[in-house]
Protein backbone atom coordinates (compact mmCIF):
# COMPACT_ATOMS: atom_id res chain seq x y z
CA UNK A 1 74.90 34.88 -72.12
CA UNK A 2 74.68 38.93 -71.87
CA UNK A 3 71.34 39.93 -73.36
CA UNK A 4 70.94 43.36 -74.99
CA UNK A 5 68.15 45.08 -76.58
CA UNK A 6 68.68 47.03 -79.86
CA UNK A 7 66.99 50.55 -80.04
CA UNK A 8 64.94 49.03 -81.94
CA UNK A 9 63.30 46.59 -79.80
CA UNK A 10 63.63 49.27 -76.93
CA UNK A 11 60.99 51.10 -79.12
CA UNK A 12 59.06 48.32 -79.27
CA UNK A 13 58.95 47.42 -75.81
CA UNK A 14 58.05 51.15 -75.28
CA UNK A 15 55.32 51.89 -77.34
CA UNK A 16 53.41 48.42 -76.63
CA UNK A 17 53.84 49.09 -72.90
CA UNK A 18 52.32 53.13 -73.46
CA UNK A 19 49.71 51.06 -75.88
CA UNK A 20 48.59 48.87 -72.66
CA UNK A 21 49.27 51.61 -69.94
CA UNK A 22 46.62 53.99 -71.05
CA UNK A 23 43.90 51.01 -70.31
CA UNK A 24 45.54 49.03 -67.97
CA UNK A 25 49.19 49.78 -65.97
CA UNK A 26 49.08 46.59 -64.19
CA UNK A 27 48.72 44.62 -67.19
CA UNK A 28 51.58 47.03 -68.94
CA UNK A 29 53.91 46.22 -65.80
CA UNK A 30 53.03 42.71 -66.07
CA UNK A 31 54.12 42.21 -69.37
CA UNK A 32 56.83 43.88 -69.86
CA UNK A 33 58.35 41.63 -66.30
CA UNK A 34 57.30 38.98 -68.62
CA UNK A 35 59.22 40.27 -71.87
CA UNK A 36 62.46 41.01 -69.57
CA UNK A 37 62.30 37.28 -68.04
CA UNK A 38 62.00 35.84 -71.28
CA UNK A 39 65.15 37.65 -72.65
CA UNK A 40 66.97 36.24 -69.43
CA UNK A 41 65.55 32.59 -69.91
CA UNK A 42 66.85 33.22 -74.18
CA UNK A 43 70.28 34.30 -72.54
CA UNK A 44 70.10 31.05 -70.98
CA UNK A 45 69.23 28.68 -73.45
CA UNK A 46 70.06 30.56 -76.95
CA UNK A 47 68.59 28.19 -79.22
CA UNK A 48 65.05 27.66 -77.09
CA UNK A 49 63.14 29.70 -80.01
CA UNK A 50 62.88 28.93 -83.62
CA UNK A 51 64.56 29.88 -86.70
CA UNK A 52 63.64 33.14 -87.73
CA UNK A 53 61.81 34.38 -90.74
CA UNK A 54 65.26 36.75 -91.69
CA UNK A 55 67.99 34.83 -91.90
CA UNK A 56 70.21 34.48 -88.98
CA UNK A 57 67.65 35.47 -86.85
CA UNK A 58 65.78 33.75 -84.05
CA UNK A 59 61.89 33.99 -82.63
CA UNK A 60 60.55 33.25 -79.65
CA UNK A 61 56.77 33.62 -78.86
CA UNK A 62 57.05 35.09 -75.10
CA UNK A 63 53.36 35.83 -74.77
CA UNK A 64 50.62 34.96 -76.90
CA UNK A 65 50.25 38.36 -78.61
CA UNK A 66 53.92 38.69 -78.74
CA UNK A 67 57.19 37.67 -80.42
CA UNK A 68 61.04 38.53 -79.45
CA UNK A 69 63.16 38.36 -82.70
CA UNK A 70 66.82 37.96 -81.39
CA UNK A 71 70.57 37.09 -82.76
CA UNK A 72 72.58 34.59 -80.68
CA UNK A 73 76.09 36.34 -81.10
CA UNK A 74 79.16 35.18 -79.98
CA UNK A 75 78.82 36.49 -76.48
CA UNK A 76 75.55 38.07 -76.29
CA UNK A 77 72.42 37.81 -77.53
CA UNK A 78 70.56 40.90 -79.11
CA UNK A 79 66.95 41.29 -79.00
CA UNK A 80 66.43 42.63 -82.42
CA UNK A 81 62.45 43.67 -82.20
CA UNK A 82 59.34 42.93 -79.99
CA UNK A 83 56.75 42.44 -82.50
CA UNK A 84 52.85 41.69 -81.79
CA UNK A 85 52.08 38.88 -83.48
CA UNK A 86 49.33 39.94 -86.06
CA UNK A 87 52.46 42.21 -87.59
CA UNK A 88 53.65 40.96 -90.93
CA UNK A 89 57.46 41.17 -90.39
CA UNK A 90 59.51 41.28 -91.80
C-alpha cells in the first residue's frame, strides 16, 4: 500500500530529527532511515502494529524511544504522528 505522512507526523519527524541533530547528525540520519523503512515495511503488512489507543488507529513501536500512530485506509496508509514514547497521547 501507498504510505503518506500527515503534516502532522511530518512535524514530528522534523522536530525529533532537529532534537537529535544538534548532538548527533549521524544518529538524526540514522533514525529517521529507520522511521521511513518502517512506514514502507507498515505499507506492506498493514496490520503488523497494534490497535491504537484512538479508535481506528494503529501503533507501531519502530524504535525503542519511538511510536508511528497510522490509519490503514482503503488504499493507503497515513502516518498520523511520530510520537516518543514517554508522551502521553493521546
Amino acid at each position: 500500500m501507498l504510505v503518506n505522512w500527515s503534516d502532522e507526523a511530518n512535524a514530528d519527524l522534523n522536530e525529533i530529527v532537529d532534537f537529535i541533530c544538534l548532538d548527533n547528525p549521524l544518529a538524526a540520519i540514522d533514525l529517521s532511515e529507520l522511521l521511513f523503512e518502517t512506514a514502507e515495511k507498515i505499507g506492506n503488512m498493514p496490520y503488523m502494529g497494534k490497535n491504537g489507543r484512538v479508535s481506528g488507529t494503529r501503533e507501531f513501536v519502530a524504535h525503542p524511544k519511538y511510536v508511528l500512530v497510522y490509519q490503514v485506509q482503503l488504499n493507503e496508509i497515513l502516518i498520523l504522528r511520530v510520537l516518543h514514547t514517554s508522551r502521553k497521547y493521546p
